[in-house]
Protein backbone atom coordinates (compact mmCIF):
# COMPACT_ATOMS: atom_id res chain seq x y z
CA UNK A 1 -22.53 28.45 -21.21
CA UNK A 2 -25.25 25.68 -21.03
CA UNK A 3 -23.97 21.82 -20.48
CA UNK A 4 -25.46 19.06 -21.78
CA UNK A 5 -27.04 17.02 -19.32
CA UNK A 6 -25.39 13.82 -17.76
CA UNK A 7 -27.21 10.67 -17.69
CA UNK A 8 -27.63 9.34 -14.32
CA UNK A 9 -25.20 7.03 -12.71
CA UNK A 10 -26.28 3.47 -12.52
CA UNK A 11 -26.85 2.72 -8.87
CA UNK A 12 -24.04 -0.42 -8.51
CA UNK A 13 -24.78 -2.98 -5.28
CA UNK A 14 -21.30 -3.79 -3.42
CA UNK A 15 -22.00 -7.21 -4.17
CA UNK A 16 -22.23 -6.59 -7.76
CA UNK A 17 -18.80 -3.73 -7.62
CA UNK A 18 -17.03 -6.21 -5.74
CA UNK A 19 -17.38 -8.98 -8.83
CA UNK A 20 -16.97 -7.01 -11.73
CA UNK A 21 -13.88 -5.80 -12.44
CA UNK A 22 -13.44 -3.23 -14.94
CA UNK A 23 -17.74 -2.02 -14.68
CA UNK A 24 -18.36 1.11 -16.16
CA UNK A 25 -20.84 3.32 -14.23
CA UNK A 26 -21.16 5.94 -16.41
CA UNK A 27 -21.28 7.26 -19.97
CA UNK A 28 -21.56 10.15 -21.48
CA UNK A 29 -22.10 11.67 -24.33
CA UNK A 30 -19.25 13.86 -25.87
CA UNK A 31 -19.81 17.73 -25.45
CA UNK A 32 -18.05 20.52 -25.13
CA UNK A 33 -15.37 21.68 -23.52
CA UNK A 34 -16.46 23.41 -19.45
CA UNK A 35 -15.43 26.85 -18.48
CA UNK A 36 -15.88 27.10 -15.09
CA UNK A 37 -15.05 30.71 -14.46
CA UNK A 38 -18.90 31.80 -14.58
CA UNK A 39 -20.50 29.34 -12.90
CA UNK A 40 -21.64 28.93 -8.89
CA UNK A 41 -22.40 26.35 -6.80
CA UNK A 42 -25.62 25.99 -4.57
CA UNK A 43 -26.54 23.66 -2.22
CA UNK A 44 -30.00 23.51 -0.99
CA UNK A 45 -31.27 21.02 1.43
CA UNK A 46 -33.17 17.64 0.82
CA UNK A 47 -36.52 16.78 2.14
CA UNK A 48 -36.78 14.86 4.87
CA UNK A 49 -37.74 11.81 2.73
CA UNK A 50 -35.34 11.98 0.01
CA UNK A 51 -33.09 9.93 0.65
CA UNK A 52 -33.77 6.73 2.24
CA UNK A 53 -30.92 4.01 3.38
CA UNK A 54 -30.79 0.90 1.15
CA UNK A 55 -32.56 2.48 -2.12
CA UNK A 56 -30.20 2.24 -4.84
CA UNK A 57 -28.78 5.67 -5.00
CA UNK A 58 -26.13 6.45 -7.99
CA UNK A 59 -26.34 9.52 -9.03
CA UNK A 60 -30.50 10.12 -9.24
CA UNK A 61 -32.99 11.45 -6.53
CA UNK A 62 -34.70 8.84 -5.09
CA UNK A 63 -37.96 9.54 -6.67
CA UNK A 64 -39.40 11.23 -9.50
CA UNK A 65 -41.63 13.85 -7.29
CA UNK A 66 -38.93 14.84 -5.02
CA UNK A 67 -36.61 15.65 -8.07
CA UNK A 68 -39.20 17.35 -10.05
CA UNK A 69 -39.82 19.49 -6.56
CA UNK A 70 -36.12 20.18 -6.28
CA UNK A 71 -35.29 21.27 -9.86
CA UNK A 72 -38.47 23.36 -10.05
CA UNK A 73 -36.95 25.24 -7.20
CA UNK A 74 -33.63 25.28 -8.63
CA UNK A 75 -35.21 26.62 -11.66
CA UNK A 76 -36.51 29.78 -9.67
CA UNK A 77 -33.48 30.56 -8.11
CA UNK A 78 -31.96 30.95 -10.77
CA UNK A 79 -34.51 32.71 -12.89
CA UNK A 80 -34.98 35.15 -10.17
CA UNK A 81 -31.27 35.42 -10.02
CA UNK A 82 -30.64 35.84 -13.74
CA UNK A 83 -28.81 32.61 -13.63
CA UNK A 84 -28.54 29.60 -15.90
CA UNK A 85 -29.47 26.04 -14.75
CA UNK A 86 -27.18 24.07 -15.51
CA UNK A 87 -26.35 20.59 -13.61
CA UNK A 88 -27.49 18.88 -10.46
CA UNK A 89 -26.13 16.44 -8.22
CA UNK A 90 -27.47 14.98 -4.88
CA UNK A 91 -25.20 14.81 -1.97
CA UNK A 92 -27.33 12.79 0.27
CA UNK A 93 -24.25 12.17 2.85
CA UNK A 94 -24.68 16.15 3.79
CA UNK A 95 -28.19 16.07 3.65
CA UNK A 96 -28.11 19.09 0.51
CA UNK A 97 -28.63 19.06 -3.69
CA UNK A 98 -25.86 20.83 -5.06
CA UNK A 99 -27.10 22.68 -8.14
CA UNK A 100 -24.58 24.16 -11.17
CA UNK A 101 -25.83 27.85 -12.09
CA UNK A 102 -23.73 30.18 -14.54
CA UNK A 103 -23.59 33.65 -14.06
CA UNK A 104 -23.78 35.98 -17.39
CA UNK A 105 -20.75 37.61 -18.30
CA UNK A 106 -21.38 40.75 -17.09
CA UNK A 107 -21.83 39.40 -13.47
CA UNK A 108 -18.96 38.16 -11.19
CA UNK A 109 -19.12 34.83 -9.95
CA UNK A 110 -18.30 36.28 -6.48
CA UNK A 111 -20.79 38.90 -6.27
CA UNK A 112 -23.55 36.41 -7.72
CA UNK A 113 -22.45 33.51 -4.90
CA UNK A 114 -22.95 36.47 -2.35
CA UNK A 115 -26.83 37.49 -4.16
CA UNK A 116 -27.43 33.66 -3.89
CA UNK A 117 -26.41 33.39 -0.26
CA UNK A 118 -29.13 35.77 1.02
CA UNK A 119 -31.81 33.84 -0.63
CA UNK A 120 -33.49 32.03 2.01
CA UNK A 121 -33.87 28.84 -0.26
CA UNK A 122 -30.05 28.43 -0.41
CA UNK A 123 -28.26 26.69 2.29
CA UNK A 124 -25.08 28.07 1.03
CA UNK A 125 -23.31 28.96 -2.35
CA UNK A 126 -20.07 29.42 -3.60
CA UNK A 127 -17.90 30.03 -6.74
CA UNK A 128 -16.77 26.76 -8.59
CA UNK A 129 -13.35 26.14 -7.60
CA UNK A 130 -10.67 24.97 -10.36
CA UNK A 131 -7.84 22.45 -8.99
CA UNK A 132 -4.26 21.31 -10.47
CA UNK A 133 -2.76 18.23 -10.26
CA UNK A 134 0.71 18.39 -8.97
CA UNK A 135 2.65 16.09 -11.24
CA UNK A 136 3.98 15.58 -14.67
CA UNK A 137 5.35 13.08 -16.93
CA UNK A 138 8.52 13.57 -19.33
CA UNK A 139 7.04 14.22 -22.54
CA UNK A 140 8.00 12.40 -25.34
CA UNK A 141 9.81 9.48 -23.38
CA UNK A 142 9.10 6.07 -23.17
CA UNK A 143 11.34 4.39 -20.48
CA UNK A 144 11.56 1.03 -21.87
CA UNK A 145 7.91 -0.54 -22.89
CA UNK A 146 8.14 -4.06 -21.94
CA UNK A 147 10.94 -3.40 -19.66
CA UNK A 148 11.34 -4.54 -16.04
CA UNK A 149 11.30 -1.35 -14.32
CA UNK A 150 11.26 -2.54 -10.47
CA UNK A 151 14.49 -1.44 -10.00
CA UNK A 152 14.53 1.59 -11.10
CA UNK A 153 11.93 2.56 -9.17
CA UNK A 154 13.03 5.01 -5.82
CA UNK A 155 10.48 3.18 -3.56
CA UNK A 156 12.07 -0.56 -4.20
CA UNK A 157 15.37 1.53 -3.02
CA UNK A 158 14.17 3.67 -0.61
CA UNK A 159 10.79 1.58 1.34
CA UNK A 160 12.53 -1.73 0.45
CA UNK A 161 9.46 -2.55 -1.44
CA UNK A 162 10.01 -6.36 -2.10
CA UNK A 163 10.24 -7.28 1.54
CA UNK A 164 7.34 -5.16 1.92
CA UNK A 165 5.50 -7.62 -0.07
CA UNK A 166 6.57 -10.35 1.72
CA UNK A 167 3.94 -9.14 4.39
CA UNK A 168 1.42 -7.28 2.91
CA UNK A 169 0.67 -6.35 -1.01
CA UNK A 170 -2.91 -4.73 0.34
CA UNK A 171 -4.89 -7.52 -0.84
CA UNK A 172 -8.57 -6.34 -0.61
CA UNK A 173 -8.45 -2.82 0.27
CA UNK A 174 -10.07 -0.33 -2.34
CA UNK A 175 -8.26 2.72 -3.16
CA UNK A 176 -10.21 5.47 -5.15
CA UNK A 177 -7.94 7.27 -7.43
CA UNK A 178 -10.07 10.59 -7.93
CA UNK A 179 -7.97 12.12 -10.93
CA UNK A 180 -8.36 11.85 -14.74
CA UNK A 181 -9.19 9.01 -16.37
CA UNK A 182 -7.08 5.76 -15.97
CA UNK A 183 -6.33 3.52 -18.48
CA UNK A 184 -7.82 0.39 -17.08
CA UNK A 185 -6.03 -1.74 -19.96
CA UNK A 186 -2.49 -1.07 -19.60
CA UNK A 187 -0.85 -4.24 -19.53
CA UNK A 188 0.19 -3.08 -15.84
CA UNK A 189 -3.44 -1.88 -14.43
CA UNK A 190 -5.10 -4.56 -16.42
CA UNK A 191 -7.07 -6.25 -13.85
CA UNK A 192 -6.83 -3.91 -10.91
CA UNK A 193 -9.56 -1.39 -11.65
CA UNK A 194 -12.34 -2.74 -9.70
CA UNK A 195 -14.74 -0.15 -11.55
CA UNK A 196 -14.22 3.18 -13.30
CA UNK A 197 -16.91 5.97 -12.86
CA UNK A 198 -16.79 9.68 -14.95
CA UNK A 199 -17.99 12.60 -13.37
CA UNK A 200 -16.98 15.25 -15.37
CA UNK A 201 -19.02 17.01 -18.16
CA UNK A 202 -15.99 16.58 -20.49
CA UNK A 203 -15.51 14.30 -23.42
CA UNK A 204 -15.24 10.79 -22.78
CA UNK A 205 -11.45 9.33 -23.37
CA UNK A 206 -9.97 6.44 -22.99
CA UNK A 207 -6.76 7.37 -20.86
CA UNK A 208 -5.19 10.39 -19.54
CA UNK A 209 -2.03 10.77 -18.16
CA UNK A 210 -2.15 12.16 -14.83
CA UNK A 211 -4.97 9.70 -13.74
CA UNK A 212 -3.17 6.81 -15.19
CA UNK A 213 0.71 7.15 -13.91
CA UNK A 214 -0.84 7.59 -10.52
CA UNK A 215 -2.66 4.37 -10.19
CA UNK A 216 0.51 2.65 -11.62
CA UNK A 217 2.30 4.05 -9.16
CA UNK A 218 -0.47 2.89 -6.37
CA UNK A 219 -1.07 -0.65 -7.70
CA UNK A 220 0.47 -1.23 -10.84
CA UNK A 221 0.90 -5.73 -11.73
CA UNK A 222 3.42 -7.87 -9.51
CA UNK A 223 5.18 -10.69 -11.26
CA UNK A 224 4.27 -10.27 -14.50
CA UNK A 225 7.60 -9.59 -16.17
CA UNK A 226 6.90 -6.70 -17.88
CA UNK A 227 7.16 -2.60 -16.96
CA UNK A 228 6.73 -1.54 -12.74
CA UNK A 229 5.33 -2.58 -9.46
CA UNK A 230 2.74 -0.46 -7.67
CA UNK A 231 3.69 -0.14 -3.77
CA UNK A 232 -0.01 -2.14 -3.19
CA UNK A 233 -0.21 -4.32 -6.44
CA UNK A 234 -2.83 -6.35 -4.46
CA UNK A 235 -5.20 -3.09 -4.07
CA UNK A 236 -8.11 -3.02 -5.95
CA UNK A 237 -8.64 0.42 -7.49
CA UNK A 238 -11.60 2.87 -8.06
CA UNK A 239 -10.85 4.64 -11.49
CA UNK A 240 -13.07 7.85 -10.60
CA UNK A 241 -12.44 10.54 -13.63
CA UNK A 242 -13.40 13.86 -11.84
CA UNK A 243 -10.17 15.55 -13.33
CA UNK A 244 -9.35 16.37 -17.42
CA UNK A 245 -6.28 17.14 -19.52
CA UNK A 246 -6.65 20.69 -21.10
CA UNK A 247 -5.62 21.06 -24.59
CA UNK A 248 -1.99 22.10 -25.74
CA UNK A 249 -0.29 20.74 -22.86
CA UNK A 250 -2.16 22.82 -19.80
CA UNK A 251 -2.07 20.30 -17.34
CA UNK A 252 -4.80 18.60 -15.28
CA UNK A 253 -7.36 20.14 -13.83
CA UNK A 254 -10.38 19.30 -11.78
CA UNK A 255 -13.35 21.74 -10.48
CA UNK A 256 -15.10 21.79 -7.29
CA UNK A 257 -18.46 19.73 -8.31
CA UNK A 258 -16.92 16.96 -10.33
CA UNK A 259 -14.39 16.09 -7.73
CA UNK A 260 -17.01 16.38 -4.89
CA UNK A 261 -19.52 14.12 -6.83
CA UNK A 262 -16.71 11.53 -6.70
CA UNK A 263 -15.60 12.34 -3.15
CA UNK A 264 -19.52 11.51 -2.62
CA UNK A 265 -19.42 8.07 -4.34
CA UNK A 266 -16.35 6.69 -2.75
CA UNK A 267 -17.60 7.40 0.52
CA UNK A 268 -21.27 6.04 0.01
CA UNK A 269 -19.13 2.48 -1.38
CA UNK A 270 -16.74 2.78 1.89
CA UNK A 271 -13.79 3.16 0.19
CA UNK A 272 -11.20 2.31 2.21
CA UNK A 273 -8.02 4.72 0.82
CA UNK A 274 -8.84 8.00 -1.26
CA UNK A 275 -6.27 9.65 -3.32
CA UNK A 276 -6.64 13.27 -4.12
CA UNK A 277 -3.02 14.14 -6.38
CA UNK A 278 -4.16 17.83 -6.46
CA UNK A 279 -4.49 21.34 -4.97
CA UNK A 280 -6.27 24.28 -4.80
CA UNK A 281 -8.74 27.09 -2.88
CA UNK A 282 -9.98 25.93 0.60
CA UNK A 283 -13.60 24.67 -0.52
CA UNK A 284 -16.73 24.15 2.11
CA UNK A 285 -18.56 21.73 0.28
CA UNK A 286 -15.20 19.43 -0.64
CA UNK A 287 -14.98 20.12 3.30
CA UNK A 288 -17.71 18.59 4.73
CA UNK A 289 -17.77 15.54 2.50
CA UNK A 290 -13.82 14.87 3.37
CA UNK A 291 -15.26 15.40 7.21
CA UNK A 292 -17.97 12.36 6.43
CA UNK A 293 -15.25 10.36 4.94
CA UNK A 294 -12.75 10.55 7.68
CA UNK A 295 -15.15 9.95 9.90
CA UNK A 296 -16.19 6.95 8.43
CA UNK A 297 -13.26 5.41 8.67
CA UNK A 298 -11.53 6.43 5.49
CA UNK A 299 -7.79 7.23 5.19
CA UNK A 300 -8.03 10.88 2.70
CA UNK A 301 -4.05 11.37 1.40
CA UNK A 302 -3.81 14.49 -0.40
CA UNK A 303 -0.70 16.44 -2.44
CA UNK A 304 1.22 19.40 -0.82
CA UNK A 305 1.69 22.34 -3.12
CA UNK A 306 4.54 24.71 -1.37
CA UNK A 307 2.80 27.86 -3.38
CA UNK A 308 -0.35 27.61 -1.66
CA UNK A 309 -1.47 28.87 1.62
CA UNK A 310 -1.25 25.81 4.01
CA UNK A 311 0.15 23.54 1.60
CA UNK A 312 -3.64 23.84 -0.38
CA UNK A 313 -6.92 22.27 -0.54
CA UNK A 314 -7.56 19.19 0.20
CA UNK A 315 -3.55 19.07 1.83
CA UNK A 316 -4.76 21.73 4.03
CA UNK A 317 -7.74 19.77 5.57
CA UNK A 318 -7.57 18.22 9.25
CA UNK A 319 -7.10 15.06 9.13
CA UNK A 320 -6.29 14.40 5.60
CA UNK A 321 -2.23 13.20 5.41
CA UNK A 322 -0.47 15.85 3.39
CA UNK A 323 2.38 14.36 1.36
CA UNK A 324 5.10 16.42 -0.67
CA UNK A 325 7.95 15.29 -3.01
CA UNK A 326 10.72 14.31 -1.04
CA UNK A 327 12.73 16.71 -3.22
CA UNK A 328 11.69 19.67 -1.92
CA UNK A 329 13.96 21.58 -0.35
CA UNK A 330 11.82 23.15 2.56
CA UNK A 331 8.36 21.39 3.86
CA UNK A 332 6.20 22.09 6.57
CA UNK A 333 5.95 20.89 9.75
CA UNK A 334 3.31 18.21 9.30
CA UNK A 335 3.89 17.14 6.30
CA UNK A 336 5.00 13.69 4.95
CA UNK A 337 7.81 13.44 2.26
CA UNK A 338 8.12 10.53 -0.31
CA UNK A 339 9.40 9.69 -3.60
CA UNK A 340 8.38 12.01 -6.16
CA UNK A 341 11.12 12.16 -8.68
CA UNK A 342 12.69 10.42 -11.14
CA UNK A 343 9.30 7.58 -10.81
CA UNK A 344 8.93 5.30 -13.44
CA UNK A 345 5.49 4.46 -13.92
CA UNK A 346 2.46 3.68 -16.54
CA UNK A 347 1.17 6.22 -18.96
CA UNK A 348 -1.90 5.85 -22.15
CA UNK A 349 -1.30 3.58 -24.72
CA UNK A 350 0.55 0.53 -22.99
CA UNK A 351 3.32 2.64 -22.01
CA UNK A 352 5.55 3.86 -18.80
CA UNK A 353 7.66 7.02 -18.24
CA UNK A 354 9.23 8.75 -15.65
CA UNK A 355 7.41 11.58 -14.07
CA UNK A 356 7.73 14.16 -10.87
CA UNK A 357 5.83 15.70 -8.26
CA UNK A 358 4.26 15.72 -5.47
CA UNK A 359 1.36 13.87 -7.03
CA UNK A 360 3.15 10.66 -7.18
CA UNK A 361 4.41 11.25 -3.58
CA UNK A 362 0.79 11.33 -2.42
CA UNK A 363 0.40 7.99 -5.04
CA UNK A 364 3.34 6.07 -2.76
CA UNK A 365 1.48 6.88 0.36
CA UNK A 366 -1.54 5.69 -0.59
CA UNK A 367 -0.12 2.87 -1.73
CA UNK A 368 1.47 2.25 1.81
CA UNK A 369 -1.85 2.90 3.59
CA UNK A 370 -2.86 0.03 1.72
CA UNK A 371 -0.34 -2.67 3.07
CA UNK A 372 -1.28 -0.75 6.38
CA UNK A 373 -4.92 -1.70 5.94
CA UNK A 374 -4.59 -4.50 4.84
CA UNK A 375 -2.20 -5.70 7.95
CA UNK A 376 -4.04 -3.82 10.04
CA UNK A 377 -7.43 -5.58 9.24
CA UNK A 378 -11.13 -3.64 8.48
CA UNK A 379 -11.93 -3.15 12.28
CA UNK A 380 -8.65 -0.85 12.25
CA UNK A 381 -8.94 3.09 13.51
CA UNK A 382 -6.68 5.52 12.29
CA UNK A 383 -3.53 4.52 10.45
CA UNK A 384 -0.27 5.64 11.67
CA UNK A 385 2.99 6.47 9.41
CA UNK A 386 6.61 6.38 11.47
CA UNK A 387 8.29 8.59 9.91
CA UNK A 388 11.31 11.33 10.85
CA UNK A 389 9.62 13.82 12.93
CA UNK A 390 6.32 13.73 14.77
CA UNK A 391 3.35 13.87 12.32
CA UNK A 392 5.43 14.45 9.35
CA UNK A 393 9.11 14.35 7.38
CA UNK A 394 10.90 10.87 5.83
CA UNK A 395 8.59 8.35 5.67
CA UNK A 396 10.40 4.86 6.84
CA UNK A 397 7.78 2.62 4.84
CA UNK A 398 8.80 -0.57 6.92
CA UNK A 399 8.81 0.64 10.47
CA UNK A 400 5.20 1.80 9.60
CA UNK A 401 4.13 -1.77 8.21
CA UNK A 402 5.75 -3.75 10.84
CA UNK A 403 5.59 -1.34 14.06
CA UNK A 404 8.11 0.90 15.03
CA UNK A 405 9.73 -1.91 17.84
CA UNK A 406 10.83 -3.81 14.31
CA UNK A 407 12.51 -3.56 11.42
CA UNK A 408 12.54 -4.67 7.60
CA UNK A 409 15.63 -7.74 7.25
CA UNK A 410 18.68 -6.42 6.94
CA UNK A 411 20.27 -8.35 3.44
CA UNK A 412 20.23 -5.82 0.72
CA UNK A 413 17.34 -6.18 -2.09
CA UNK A 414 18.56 -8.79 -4.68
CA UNK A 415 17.99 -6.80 -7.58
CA UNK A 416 18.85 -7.12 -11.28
CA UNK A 417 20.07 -4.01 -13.20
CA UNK A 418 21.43 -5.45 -16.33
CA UNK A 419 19.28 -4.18 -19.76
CA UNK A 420 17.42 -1.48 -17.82
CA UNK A 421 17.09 2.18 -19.14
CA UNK A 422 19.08 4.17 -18.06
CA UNK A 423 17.39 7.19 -15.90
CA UNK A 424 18.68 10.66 -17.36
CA UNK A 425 21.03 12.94 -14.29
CA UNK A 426 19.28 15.21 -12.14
């Protein structure tokens, strides 16, 4: 099936992403829904002058020749292939084009990867890969619009979140919350999205759910007497819509090059925390752009799913931090735990409701990485959680912020529960 066409991505300065607040970076014009089940991936590799440091690079090829060059070559693969063209996306980080083919229906995706693969024009191909996000919000609830909500949150209870704030509320870092799209004017988020990018072929919307109780839940308003408090309310947040709602209640979902041409732009911008609430098939090109992030300096916290092989992709990846719901009753060695039930948080249309899962685990410990960065300063290495067992198990939120030697005070939180909503038994 044949995509329209996305219009490039602006190419945005960091002095001009740091100022504007709110900047959209793309737009797109409303098409139809993507089935990804017949279409492969290729990558094929840039020319030596394609990419050249400090040209403004958003999205387009750094010059009209090389792109022309590129597509037309593109274009023969996939004629000679029986393919259809049908999106493009530089990855100048890996040095490769990734190209969007579909395969006719009476053609496997696998077998037409493995055709692609012996063309010697190819660097490599795969199958488009289709992720989950691995959370949910209570439908139908609304837990209390315009209602203080701090206390009923686990992580004020558990991580002693207000004295957390008393030394760090992660002031300055960036956080890129790769997901669906946030809604950047909840009265809780208003403010903190630094800049929201789409790079999905879907229809443009406003808010989704997923996308939106997880940035709450990362840096959603301090002090301003309405709804929750994100564990790093001083964050600023990169609202990157790579993920989509399906219809009739079917979840999230993300595929393979929507996610990676957002994995792409936070890295090129130096984001300092990525969020990835989501899991699915091991992936090599999601691979080597989570292997140029890390080593760049970024901190890559992904969700566990305890159905997939190794906890799934990204979770699965060295050196990402793998975080599950502290609920679950079995987790793997290496594997972080944190709150992920019972979470108030905000959802579209100015609201907040509880949700679960392992999504908004992986939320809280981004969140957390932020006050880490923050304290820590930019210069810092590799962040380090103290938690229950080596690498992994109970998070303790304040030993991690303040070293391990020290402790958060000991006076219980001072917390007001009169006139909340009351959270429904579990």
């Amino acid at each position: 099936m044949k995509r329209p066409r996305p219009r490039r991505l602006l190419g945005v300065a960091a002095a001009v992403w740091t100022a504007c607040a709110g900047l959209a970076v793309a737009a797109r014009a409303p098409g139809p829904a993507i089935d990804a089940r017949q279409e492969v991936l290729i990558l094929v590799r840039l020319p030596p002058d394609h990419y050249r440091p400090g040209v403004g690079y958003g999205g387009g090829y750094a010059d009209d020749l090389s792109r022309r060059n590129q597509r037309r070559l593109a274009g023969r693969i996939a004629r000679s292939h029986g393919l259809t063209l049908v999106d493009d996306w530089p990855m100048p980080l890996i040095g490769l084009d990734c190209f969007v083919m579909a395969a006719p229906s009476t053609q496997s995706v696998d077998q037409a990867s493995a055709d692609l693969a012996r063309d010697p024009a190819v660097a490599w191909s795969q199958p488009m890969h289709l992720y989950h996000a691995e959370g949910q919000a209570r439908q139908g609830k609304d837990e209390g619009r315009g209602d203080p909500l701090f206390a009923a949150e686990p992580a004020a209870r558990e991580w002693r979140l207000a004295e957390l704030h008393k030394v760090a509320t992660g002031r300055g870092v960036s956080v890129a919350v790769i997901d669906s799209q946030v809604e950047a004017k909840h009265p809780d988020l208003a403010g903190q999205v630094a800049l929201s990018a789409d790079f999905t072929l879907q229809p443009p919307r406003n808010s989704e759910r997923h996308g939106t109780g997880v940035a709450g839940v990362i840096a959603a308003k301090a002090d301003n007497g309405l709804g929750m408090v994100g564990v790093a309310p001083g964050a600023r947040l990169f609202a990157l819509r790579s993920c989509w709602e399906q219809d009739r209640g079917q979840g999230t979902v993300c595929d393979s090059v929507s996610l990676a041409k957002a994995l792409h732009y936070a890295v090129q911008r130096r984001v300092q925390v990525i969020n990835l609430s989501l899991a699915g098939p091991p992936d090599m090109l999601l691979g080597k752009l989570l292997d140029v992030a890390l080593a760049r300096g970024a901190t890559v916290v992904a969700a566990f799913d305890p159905h997939l092989p190794g906890g799934g992709f990204p979770a699965s990846h060295k050196g990402v931090v793998r975080v599950a719901d502290e609920s679950l009753a079995s987790v793997q060695p290496g594997v972080y735990s944190a709150p992920g039930r019972d979470v108030p948080t905000t959802q579209p249309g100015g609201r907040w409701s509880l949700v679960d899962g392992s999504s908004y685990a992986a939320a809280h410990v981004s969140g957390l990485m932020a006050l880490l960065r923050e304290r820590a300063g930019a210069s810092a290495g590799a962040l380090t959680l103290v938690s229950s067992r080596p690498g992994g198990g109970a998070i303790d939120a304040c030993a991690s912020l303040l070293g391990r030697a020290r402790a958060c005070p000991r006076q219980a939180l001072a917390i007001k529960t009169s006139g909340l909503p009351r959270l429904p038994p579990r």
